[in-house]
Protein backbone atom coordinates (compact mmCIF):
# COMPACT_ATOMS: atom_id res chain seq x y z
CA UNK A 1 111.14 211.16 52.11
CA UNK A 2 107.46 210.75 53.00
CA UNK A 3 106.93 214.05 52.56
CA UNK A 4 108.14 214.20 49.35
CA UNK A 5 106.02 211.13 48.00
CA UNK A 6 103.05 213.25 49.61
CA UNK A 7 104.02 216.38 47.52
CA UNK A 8 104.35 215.07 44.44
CA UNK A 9 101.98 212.39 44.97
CA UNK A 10 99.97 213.67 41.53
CA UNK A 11 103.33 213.96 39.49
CA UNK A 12 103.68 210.18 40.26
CA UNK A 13 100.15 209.19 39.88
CA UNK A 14 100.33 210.89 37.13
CA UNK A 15 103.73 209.28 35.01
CA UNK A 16 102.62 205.94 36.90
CA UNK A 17 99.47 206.20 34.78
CA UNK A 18 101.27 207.16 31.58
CA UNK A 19 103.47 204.50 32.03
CA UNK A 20 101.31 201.92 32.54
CA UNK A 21 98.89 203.19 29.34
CA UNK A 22 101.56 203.44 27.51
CA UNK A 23 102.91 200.16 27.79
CA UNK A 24 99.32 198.55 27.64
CA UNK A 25 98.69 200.21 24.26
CA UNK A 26 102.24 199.58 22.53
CA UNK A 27 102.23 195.87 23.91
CA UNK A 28 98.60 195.31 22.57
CA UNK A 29 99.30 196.69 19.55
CA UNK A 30 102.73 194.83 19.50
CA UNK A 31 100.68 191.31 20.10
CA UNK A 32 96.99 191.53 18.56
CA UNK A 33 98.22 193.33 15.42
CA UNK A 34 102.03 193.24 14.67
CA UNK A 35 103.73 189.61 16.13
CA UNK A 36 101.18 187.47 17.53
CA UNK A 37 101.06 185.19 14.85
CA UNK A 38 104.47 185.67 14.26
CA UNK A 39 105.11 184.31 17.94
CA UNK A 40 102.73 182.01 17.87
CA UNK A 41 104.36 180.13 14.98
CA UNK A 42 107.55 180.63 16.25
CA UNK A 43 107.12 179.65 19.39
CA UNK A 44 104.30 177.34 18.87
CA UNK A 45 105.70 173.96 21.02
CA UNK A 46 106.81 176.16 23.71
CA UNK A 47 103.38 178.20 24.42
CA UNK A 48 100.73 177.28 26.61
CA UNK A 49 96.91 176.60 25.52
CA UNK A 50 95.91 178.81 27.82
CA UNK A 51 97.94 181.54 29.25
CA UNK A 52 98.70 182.69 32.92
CA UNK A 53 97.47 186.32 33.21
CA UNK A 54 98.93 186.96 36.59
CA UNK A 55 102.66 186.77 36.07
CA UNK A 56 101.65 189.48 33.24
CA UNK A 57 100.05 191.62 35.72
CA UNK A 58 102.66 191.27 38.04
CA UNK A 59 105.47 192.04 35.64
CA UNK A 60 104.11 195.45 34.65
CA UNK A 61 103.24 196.44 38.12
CA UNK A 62 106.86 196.12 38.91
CA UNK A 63 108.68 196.64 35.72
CA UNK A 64 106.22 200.05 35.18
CA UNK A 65 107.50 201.26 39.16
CA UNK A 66 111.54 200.60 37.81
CA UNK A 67 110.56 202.74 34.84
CA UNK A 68 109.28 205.43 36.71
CA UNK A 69 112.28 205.17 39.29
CA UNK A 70 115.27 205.10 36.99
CA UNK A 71 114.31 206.77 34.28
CA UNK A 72 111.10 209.18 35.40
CA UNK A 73 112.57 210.13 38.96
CA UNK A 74 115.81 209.94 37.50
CA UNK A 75 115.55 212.79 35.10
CA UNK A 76 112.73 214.82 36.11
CA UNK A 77 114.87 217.87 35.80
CA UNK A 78 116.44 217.27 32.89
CA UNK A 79 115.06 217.04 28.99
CA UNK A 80 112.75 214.56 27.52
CA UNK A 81 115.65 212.70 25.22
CA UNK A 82 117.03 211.17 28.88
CA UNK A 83 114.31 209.18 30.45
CA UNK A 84 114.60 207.87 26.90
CA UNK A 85 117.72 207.16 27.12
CA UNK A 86 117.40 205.62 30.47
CA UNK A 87 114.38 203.56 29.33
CA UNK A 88 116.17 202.39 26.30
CA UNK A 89 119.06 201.24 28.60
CA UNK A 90 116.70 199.61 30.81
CA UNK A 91 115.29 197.78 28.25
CA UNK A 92 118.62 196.23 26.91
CA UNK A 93 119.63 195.08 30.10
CA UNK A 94 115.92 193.50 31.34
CA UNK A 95 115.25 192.24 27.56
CA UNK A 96 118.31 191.55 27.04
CA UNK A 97 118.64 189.33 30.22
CA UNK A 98 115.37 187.76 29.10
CA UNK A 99 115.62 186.58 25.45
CA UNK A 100 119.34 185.71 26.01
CA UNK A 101 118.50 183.57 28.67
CA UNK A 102 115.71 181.73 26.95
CA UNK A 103 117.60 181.72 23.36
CA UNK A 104 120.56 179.70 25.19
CA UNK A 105 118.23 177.82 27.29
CA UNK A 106 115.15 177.28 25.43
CA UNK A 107 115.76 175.06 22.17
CA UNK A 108 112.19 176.36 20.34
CA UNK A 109 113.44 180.26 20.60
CA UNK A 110 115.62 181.01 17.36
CA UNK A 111 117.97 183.98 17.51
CA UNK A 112 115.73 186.51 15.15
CA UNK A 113 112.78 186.15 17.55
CA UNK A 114 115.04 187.02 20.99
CA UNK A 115 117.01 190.06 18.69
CA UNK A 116 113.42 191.30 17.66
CA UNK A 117 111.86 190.56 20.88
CA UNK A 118 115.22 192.49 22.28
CA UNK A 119 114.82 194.95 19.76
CA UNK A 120 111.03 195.53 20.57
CA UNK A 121 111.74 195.71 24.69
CA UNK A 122 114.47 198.37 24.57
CA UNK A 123 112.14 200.65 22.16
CA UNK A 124 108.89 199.79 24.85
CA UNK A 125 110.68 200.89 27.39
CA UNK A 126 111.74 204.11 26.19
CA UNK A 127 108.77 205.29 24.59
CA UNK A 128 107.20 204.16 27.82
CA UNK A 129 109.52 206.08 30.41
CA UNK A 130 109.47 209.00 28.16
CA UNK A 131 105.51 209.13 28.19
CA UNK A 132 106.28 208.60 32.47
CA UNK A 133 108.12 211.99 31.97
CA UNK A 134 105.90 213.40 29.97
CA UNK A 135 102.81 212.65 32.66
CA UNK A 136 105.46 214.13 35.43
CA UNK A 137 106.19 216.87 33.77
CA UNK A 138 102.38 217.83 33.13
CA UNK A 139 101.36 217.75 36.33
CA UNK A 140 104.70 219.63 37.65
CA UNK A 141 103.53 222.54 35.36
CA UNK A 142 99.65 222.64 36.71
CA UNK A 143 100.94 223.20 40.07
């Protein structure tokens, strides 16, 4: 197994970075321009003044390595269309999990912001692990 990781030590490099940029660049562009304000009014009474980078930092890390796992490492010999697939399934169930969760426990989150918020997670996630296979796949071809 080592081994492996040591040969194709650029291919993950590689998807791990598209991954990661990916994400960063959808979910800013998701936040700053699309639903911030539409969160922020939503969820107003339930935000903090100041938010906790950390958890943030620490949820990528990790969710970006499950992307590359199930859905990258997953389907590196197949097409494109199934570590989209498999992101897209990852995303229901971790999204899914999520808003459902805080729209039955949480009285502030309304049912159109968890669906969208769903919604928004499952496409993330495939566009993300797709751009993971992508990265892969670029660096399998320079070898």
């Amino acid at each position: 197994m080592l081994a492996n990781i040591i040969r194709f030590s650029s291919n993950i490099l590689m998807a791990m970075l598209a991954i990661f940029v990916c994400f960063g660049v959808l979910e800013s562009i998701w936040f700053l321009v699309i639903a911030g304000d539409w969160y922020r009014s939503s969820l107003a009474d339930l935000l903090r003044e100041d938010f906790i980078v950390w958890p943030w930092i620490v949820f990528y890390l990790l969710y970006g390595g499950v992307i590359f796992v199930l859905a990258v490492v997953a389907n590196r010999e197949k097409s494109l269309y199934y570590a989209g697939i498999d992101g897209a399934l990852l995303g229901l169930a971790s999204y899914g999990a999520y808003n459902l969760t805080n729209y039955s426990v949480l009285e502030g989150v309304g049912l159109s912001i968890a669906l969208i918020d769903w919604g928004w997670g499952i496409f993330l996630t495939a566009v993300s692990a797709m751009a993971g296979w992508l990265g892969f796949q670029f660096t399998q071809k320079q070898k």
